[in-house]
PDB file of N, CA and C in Angstrom:
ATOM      1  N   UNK A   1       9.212   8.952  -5.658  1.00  0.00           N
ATOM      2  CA  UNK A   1       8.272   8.199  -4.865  1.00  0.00           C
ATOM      3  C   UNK A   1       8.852   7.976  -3.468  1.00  0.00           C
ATOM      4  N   UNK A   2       8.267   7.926  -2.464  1.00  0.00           N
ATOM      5  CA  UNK A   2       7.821   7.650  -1.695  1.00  0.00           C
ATOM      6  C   UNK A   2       9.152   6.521  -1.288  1.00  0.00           C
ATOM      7  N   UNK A   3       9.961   6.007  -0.271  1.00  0.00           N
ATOM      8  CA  UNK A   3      10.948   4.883   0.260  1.00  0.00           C
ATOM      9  C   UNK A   3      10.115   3.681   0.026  1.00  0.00           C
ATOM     10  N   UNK A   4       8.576   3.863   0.785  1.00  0.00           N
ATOM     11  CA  UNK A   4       7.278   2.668   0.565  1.00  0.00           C
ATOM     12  C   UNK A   4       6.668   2.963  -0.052  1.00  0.00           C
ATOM     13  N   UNK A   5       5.880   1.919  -0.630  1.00  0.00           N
ATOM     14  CA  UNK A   5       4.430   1.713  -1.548  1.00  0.00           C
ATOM     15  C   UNK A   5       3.658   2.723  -0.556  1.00  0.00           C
ATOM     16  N   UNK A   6       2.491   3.512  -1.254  1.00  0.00           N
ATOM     17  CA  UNK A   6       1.595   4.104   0.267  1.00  0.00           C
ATOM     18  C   UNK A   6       0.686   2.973   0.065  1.00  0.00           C
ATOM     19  N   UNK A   7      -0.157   3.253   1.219  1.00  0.00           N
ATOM     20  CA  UNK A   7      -1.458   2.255   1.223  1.00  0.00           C
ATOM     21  C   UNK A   7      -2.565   2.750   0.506  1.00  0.00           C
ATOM     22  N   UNK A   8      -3.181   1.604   0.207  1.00  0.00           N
ATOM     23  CA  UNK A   8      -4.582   2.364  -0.756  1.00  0.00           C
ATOM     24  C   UNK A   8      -5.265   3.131  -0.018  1.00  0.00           C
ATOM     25  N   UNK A   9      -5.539   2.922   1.260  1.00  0.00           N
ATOM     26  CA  UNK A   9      -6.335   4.000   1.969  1.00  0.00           C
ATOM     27  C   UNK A   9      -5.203   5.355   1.255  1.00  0.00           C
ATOM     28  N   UNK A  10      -3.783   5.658   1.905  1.00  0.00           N
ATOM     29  CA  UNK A  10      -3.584   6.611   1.785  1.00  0.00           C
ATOM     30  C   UNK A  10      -3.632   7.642   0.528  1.00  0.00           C
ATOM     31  N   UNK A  11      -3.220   6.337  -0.743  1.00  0.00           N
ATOM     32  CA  UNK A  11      -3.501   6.928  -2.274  1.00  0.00           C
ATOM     33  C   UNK A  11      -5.004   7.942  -2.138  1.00  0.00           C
ATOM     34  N   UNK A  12      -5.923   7.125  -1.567  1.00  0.00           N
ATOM     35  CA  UNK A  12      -7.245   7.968  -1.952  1.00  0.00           C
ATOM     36  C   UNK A  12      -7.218   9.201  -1.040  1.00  0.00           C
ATOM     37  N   UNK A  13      -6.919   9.160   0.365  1.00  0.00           N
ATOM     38  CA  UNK A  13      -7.012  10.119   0.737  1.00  0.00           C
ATOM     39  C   UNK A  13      -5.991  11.471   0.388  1.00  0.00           C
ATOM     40  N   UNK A  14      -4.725  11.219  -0.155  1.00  0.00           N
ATOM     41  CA  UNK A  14      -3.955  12.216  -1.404  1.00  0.00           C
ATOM     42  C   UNK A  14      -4.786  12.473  -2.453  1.00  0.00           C
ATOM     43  N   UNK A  15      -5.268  11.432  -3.326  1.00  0.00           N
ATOM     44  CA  UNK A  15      -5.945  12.027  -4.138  1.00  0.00           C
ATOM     45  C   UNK A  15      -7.070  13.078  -4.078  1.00  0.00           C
ATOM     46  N   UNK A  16      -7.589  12.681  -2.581  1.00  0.00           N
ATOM     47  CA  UNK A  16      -8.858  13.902  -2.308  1.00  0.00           C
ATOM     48  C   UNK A  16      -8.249  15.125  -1.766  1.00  0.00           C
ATOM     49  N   UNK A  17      -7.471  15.015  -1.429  1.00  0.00           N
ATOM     50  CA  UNK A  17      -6.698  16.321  -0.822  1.00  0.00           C
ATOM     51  C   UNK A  17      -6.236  16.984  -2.148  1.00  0.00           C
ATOM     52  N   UNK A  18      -5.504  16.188  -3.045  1.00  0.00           N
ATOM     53  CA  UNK A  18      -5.526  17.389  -4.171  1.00  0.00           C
ATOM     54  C   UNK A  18      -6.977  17.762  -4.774  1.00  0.00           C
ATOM     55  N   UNK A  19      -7.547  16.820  -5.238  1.00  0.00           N
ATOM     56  CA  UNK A  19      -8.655  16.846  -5.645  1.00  0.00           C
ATOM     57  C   UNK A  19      -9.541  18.304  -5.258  1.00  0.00           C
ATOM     58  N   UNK A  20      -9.584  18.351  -3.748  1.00  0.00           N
ATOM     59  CA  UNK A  20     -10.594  19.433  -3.597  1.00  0.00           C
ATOM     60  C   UNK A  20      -9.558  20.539  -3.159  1.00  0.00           C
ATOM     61  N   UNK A  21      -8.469  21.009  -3.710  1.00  0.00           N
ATOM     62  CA  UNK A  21      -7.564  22.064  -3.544  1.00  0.00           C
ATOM     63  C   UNK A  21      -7.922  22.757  -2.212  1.00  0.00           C
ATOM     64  N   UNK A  22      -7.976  23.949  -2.396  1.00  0.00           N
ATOM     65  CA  UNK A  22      -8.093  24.653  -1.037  1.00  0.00           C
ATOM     66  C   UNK A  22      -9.330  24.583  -0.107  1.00  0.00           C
ATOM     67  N   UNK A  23     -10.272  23.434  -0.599  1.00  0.00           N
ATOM     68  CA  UNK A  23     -11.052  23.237   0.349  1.00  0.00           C
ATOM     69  C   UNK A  23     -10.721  21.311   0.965  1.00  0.00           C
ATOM     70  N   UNK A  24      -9.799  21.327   0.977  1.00  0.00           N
ATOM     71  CA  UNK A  24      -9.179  19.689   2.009  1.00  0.00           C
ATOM     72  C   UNK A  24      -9.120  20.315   3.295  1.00  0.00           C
ATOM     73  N   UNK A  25     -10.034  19.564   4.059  1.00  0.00           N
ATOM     74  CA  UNK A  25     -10.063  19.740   5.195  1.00  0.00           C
ATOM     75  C   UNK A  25     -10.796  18.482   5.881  1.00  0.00           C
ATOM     76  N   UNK A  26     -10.428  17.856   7.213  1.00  0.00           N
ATOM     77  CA  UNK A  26     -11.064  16.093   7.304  1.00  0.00           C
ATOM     78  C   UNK A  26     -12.468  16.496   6.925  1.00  0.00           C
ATOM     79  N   UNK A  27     -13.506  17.179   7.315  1.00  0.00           N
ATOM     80  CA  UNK A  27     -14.894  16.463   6.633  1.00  0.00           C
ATOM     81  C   UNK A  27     -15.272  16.514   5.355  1.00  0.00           C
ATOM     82  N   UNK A  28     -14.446  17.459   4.538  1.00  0.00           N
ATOM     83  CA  UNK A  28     -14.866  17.610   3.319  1.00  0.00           C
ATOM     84  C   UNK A  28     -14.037  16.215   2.321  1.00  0.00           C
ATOM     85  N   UNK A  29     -12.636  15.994   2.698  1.00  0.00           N
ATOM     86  CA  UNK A  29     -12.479  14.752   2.581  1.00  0.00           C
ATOM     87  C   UNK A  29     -13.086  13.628   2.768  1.00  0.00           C
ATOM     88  N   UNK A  30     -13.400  13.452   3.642  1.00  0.00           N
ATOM     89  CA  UNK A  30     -14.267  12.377   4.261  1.00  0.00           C
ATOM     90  C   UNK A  30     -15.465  12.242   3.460  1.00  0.00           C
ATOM     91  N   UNK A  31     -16.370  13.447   3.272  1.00  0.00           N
ATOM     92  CA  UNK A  31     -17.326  13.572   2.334  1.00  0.00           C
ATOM     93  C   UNK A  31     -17.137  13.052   0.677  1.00  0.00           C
ATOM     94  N   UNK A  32     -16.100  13.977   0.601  1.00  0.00           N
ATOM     95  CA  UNK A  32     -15.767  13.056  -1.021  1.00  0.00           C
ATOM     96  C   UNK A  32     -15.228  11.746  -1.092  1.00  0.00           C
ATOM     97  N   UNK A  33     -14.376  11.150  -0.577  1.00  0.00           N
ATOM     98  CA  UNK A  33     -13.745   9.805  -0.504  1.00  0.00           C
ATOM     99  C   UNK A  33     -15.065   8.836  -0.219  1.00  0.00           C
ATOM    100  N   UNK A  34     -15.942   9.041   0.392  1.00  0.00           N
ATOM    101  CA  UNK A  34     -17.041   8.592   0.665  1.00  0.00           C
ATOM    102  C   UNK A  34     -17.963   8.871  -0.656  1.00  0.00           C
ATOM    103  N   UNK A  35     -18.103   9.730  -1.161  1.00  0.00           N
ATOM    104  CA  UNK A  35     -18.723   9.556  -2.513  1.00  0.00           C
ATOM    105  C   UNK A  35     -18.462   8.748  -3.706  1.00  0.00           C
ATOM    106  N   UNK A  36     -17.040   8.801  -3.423  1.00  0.00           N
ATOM    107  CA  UNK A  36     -16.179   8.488  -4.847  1.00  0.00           C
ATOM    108  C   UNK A  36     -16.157   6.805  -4.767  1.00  0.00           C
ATOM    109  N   UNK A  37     -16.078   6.486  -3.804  1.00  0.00           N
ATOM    110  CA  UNK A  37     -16.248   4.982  -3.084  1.00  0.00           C
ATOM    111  C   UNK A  37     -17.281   4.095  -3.035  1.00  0.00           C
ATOM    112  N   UNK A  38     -18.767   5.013  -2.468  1.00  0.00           N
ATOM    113  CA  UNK A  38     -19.972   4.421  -2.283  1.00  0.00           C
ATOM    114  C   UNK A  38     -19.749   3.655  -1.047  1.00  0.00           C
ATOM    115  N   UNK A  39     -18.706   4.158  -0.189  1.00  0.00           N
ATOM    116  CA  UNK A  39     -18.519   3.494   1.338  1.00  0.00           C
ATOM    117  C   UNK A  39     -18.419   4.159   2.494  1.00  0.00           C
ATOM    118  N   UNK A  40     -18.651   3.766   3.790  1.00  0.00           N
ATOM    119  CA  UNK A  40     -18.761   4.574   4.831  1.00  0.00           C
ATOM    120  C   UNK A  40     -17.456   4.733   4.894  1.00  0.00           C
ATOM    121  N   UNK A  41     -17.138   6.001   5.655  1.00  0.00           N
ATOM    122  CA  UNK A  41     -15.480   6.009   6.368  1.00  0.00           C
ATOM    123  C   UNK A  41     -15.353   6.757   7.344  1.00  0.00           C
ATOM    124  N   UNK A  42     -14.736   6.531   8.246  1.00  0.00           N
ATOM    125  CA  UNK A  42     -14.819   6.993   9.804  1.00  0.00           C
ATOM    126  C   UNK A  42     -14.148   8.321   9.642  1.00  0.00           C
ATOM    127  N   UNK A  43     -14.268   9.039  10.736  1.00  0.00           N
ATOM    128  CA  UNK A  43     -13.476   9.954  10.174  1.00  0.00           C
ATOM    129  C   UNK A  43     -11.720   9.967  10.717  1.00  0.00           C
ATOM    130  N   UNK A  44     -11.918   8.622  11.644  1.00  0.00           N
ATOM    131  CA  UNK A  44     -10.925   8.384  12.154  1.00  0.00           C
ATOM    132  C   UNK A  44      -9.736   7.835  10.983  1.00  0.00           C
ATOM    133  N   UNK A  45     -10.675   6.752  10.029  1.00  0.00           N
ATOM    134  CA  UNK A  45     -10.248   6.499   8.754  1.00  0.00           C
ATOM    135  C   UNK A  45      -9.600   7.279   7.709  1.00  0.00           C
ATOM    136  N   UNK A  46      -9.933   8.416   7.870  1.00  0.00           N
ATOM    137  CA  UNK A  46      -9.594   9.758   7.052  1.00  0.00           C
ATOM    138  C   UNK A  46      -8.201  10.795   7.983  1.00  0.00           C
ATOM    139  N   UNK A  47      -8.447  10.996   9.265  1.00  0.00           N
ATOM    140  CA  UNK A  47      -7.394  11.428   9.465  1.00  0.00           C
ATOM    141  C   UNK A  47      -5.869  10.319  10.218  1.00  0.00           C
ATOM    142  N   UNK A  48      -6.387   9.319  10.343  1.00  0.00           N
ATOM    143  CA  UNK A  48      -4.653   8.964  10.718  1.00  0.00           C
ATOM    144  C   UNK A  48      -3.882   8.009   8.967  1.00  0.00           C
ATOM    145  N   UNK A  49      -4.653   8.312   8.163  1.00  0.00           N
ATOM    146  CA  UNK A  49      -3.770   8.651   6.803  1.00  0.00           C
ATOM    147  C   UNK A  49      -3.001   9.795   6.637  1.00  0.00           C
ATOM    148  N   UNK A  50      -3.924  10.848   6.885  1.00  0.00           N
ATOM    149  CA  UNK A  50      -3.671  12.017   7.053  1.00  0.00           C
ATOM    150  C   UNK A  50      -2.370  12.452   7.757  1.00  0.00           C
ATOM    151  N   UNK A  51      -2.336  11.639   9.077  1.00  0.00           N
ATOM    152  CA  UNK A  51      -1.226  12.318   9.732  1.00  0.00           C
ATOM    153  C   UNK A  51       0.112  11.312   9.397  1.00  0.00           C
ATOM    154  N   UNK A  52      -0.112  10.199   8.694  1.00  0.00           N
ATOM    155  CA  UNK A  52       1.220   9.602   8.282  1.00  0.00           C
ATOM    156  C   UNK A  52       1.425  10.104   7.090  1.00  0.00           C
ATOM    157  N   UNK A  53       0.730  11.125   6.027  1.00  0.00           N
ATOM    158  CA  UNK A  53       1.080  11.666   4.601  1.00  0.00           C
ATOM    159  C   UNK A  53       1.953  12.687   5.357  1.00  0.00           C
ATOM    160  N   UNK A  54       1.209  13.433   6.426  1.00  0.00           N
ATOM    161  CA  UNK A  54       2.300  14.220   6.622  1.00  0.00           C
ATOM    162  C   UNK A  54       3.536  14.360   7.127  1.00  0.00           C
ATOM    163  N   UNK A  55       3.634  13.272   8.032  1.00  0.00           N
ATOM    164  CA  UNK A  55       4.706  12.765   8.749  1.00  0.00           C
ATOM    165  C   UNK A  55       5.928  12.264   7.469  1.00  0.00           C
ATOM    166  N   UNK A  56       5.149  11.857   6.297  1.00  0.00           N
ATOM    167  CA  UNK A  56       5.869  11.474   5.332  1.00  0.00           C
ATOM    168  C   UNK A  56       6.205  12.826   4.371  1.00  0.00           C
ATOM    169  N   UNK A  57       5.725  13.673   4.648  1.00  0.00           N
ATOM    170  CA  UNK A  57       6.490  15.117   3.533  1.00  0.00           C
ATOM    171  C   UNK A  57       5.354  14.955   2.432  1.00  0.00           C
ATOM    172  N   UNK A  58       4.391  14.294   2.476  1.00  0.00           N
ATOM    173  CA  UNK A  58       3.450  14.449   1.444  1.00  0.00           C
ATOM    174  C   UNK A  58       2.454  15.635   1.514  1.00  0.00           C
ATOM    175  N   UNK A  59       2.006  15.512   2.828  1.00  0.00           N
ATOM    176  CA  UNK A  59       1.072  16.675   2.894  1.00  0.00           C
ATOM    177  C   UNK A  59       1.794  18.066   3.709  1.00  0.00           C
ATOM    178  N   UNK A  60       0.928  19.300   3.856  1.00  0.00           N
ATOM    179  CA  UNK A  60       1.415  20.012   5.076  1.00  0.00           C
ATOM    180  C   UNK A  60      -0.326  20.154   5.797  1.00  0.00           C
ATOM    181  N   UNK A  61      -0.113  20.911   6.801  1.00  0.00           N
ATOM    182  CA  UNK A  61      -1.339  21.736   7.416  1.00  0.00           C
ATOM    183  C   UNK A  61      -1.248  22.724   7.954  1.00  0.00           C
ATOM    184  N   UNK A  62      -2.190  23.189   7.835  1.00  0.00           N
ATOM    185  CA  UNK A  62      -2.343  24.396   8.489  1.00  0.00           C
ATOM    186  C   UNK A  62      -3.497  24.773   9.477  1.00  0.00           C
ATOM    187  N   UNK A  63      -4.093  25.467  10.369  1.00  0.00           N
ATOM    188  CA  UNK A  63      -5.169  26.300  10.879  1.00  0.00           C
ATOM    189  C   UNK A  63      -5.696  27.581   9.986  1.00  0.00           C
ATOM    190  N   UNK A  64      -6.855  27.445  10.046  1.00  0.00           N
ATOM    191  CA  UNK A  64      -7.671  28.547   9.619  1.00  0.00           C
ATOM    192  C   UNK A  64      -8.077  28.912  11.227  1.00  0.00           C
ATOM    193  N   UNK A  65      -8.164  30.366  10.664  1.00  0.00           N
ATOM    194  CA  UNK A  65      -8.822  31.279  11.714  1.00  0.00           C
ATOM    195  C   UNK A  65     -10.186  30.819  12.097  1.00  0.00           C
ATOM    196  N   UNK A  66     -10.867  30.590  13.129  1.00  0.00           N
ATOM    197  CA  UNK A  66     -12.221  30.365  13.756  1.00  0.00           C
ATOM    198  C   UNK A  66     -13.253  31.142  12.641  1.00  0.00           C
ATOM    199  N   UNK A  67     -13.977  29.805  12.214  1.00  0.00           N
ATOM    200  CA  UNK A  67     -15.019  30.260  11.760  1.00  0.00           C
ATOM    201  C   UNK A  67     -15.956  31.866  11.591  1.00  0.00           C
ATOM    202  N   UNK A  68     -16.893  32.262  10.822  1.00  0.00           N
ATOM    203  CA  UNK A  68     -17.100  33.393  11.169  1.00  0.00           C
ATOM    204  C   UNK A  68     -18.868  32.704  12.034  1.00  0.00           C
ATOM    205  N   UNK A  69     -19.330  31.854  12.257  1.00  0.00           N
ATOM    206  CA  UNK A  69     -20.704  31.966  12.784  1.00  0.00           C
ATOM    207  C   UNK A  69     -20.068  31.422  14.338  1.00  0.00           C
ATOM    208  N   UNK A  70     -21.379  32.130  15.106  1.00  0.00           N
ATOM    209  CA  UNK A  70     -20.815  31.871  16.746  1.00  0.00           C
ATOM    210  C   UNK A  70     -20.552  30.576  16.957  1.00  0.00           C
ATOM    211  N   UNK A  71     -19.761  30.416  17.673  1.00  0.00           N
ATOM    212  CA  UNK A  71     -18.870  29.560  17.885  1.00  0.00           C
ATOM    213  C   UNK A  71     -17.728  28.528  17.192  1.00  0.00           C
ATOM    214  N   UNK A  72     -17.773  29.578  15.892  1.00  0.00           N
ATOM    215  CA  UNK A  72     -17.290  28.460  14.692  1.00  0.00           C
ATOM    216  C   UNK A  72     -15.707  28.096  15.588  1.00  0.00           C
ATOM    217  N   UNK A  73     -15.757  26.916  14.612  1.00  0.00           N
ATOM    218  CA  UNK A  73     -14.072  26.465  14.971  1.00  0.00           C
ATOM    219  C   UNK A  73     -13.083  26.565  14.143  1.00  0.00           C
ATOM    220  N   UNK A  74     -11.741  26.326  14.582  1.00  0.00           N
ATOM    221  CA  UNK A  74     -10.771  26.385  13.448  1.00  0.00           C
ATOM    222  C   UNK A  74     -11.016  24.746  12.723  1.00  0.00           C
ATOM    223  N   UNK A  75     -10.425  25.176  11.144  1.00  0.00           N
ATOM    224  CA  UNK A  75     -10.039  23.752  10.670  1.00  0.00           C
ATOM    225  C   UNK A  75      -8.560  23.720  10.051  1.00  0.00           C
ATOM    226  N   UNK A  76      -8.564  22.705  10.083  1.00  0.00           N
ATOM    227  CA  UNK A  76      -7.496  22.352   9.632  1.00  0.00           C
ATOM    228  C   UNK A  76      -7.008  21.572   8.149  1.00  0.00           C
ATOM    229  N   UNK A  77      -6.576  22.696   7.326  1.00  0.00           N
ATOM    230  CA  UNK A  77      -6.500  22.401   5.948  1.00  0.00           C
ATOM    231  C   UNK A  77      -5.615  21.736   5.519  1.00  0.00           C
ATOM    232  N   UNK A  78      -5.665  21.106   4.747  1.00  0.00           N
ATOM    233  CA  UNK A  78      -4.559  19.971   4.031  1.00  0.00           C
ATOM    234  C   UNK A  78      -3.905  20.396   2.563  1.00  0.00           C
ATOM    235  N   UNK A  79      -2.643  20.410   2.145  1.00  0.00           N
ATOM    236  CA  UNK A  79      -2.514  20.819   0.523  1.00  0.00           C
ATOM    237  C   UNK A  79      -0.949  20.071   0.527  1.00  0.00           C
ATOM    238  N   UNK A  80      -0.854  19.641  -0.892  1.00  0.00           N
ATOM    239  CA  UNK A  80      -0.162  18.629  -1.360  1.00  0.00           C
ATOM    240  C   UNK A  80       1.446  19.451  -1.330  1.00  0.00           C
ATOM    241  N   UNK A  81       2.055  18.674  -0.625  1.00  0.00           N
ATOM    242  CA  UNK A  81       3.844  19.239  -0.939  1.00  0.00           C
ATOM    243  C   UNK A  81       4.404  18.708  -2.523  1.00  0.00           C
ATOM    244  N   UNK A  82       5.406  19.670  -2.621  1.00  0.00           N
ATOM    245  CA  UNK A  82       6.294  19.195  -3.342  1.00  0.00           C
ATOM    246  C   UNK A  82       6.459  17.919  -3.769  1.00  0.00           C
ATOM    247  N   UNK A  83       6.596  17.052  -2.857  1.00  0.00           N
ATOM    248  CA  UNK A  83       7.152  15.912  -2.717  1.00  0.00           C
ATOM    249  C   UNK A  83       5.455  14.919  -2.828  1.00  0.00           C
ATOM    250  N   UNK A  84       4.465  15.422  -2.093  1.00  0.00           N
ATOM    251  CA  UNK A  84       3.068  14.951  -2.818  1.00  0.00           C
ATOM    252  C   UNK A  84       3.192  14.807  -4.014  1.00  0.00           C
ATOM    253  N   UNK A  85       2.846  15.995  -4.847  1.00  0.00           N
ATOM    254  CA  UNK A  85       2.963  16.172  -6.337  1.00  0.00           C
ATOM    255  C   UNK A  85       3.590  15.043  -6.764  1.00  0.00           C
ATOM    256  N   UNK A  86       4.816  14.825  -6.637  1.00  0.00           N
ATOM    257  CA  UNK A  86       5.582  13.979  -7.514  1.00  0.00           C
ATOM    258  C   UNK A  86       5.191  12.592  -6.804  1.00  0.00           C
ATOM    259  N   UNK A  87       4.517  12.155  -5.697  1.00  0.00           N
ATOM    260  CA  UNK A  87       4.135  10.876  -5.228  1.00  0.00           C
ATOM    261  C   UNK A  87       2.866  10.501  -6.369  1.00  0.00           C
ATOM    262  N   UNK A  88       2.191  11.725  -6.476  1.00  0.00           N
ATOM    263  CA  UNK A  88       0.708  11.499  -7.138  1.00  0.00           C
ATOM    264  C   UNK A  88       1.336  11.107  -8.418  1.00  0.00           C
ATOM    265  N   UNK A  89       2.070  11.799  -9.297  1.00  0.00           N
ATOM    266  CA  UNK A  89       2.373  12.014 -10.459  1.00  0.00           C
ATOM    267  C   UNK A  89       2.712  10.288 -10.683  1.00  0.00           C
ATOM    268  N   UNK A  90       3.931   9.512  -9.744  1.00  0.00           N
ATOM    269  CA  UNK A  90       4.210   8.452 -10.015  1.00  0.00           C
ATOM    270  C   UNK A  90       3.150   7.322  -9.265  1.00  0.00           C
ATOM    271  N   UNK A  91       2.575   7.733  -8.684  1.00  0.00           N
ATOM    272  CA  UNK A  91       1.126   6.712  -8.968  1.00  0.00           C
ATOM    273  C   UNK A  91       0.563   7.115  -9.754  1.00  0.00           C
ATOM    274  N   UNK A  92       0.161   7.870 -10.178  1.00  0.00           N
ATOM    275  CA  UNK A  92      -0.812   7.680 -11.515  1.00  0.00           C
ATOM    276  C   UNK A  92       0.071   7.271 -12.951  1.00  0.00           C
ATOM    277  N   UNK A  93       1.416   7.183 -12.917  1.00  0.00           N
ATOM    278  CA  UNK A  93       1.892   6.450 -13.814  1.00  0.00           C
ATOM    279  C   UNK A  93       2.270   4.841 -13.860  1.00  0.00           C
ATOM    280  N   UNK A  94       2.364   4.615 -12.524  1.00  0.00           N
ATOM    281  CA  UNK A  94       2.292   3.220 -12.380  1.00  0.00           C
ATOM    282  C   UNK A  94       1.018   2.525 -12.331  1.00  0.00           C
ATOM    283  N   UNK A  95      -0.106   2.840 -11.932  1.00  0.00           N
ATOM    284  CA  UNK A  95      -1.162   2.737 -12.475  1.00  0.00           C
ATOM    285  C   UNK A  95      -2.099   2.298 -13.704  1.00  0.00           C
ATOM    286  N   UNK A  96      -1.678   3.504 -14.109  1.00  0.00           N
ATOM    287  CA  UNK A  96      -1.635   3.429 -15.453  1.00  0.00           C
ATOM    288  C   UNK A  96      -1.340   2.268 -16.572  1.00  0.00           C
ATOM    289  N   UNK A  97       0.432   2.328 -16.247  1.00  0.00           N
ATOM    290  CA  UNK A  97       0.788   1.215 -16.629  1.00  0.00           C
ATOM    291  C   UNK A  97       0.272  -0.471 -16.373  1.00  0.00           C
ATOM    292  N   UNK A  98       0.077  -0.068 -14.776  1.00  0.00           N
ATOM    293  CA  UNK A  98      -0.743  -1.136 -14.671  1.00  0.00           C
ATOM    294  C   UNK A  98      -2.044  -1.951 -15.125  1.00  0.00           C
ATOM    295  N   UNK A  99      -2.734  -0.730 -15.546  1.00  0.00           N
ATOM    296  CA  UNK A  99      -4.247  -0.834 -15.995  1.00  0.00           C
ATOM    297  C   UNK A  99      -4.058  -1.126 -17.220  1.00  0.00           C
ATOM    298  N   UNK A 100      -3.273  -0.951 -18.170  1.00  0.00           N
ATOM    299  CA  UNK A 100      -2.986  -1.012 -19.663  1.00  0.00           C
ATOM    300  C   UNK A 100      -3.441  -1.815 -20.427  1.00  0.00           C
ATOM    301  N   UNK A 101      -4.262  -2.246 -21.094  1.00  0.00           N
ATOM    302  CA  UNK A 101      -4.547  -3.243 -21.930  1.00  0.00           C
ATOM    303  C   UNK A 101      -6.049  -3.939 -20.789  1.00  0.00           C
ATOM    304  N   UNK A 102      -6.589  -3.123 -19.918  1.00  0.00           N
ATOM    305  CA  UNK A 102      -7.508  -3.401 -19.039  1.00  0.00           C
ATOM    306  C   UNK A 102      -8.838  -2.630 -19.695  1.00  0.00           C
ATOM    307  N   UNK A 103     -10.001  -3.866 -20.148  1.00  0.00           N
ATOM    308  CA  UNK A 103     -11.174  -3.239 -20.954  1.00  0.00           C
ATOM    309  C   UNK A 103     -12.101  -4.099 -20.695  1.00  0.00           C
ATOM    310  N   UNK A 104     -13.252  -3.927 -20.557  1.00  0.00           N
ATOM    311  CA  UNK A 104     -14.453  -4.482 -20.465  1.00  0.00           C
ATOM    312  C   UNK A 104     -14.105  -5.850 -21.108  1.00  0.00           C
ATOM    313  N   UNK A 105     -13.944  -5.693 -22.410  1.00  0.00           N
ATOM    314  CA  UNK A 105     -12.881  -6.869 -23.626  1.00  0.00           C
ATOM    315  C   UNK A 105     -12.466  -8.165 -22.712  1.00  0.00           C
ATOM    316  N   UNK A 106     -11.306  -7.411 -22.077  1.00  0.00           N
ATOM    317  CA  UNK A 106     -10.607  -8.320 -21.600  1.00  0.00           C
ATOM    318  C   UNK A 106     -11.380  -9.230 -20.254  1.00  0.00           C
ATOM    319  N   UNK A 107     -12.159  -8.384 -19.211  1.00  0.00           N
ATOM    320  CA  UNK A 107     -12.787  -8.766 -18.492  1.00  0.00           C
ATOM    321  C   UNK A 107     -14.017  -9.903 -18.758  1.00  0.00           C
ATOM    322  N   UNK A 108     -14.529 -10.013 -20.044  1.00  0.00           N
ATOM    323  CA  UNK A 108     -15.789 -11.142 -20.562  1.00  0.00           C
ATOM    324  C   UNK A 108     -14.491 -12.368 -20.975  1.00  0.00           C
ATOM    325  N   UNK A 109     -13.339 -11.890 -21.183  1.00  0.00           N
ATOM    326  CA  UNK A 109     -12.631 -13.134 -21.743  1.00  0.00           C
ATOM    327  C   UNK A 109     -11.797 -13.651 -20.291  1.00  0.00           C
ATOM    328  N   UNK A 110     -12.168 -13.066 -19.122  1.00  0.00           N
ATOM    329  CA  UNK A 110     -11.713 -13.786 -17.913  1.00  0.00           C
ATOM    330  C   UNK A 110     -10.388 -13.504 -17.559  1.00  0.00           C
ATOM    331  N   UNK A 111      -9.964 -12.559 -18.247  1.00  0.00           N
ATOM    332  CA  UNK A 111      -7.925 -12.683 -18.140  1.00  0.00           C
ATOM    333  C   UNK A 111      -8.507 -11.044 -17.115  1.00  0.00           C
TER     334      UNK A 111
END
């Protein structure tokens, strides 16, 4: 893990970057994190996570070649490092752990 906790913004936006494998790129992120949420998000919101995952060895990027319709643009793709992987892996185990014994159950009895 990670020296710091990441922020929840950043958890989700890792998770969408693996999530949509070789198609992470900011709007398609943006698009799903926004689904998965049921909330608006800037897209400004979406990439300066982005550029502290990578600054942190979580993510890399790259350029794609310019679109093929006139005037397409390049984008810029996102995919999980090494060191991602094993960030995701130990949030979703601390998590986990955390959530444990967490059930509808427990929620009507107020705890």
């Amino acid at each position: 893990m990670t020296e710091k906790y990441l922020s929840r913004t950043e958890e989700i936006v890792l998770m969408a970057v693996w999530k949509l494998g070789e198609d992470a790129y900011g709007v398609s992120i943006r698009s799903l994190v926004q689904r998965m949420s049921g909330r608006y998000w800037s897209i400004g919101a979406v990439y300066v996570p982005l550029e502290r995952l990578e600054k942190k060895g979580l993510l890399a990027a790259e350029m794609s070649d310019p679109r093929p319709e006139r005037g397409g643009r390049r984008k810029r793709f996102f995919r999980l490092t090494r060191s991602g992987r094993r960030e995701l892996d130990a949030l979703f185990r601390m998590n986990a752990e955390i959530w444990r014994g967490y059930s509808a159950v427990s929620r009507e009895e107020g705890r």
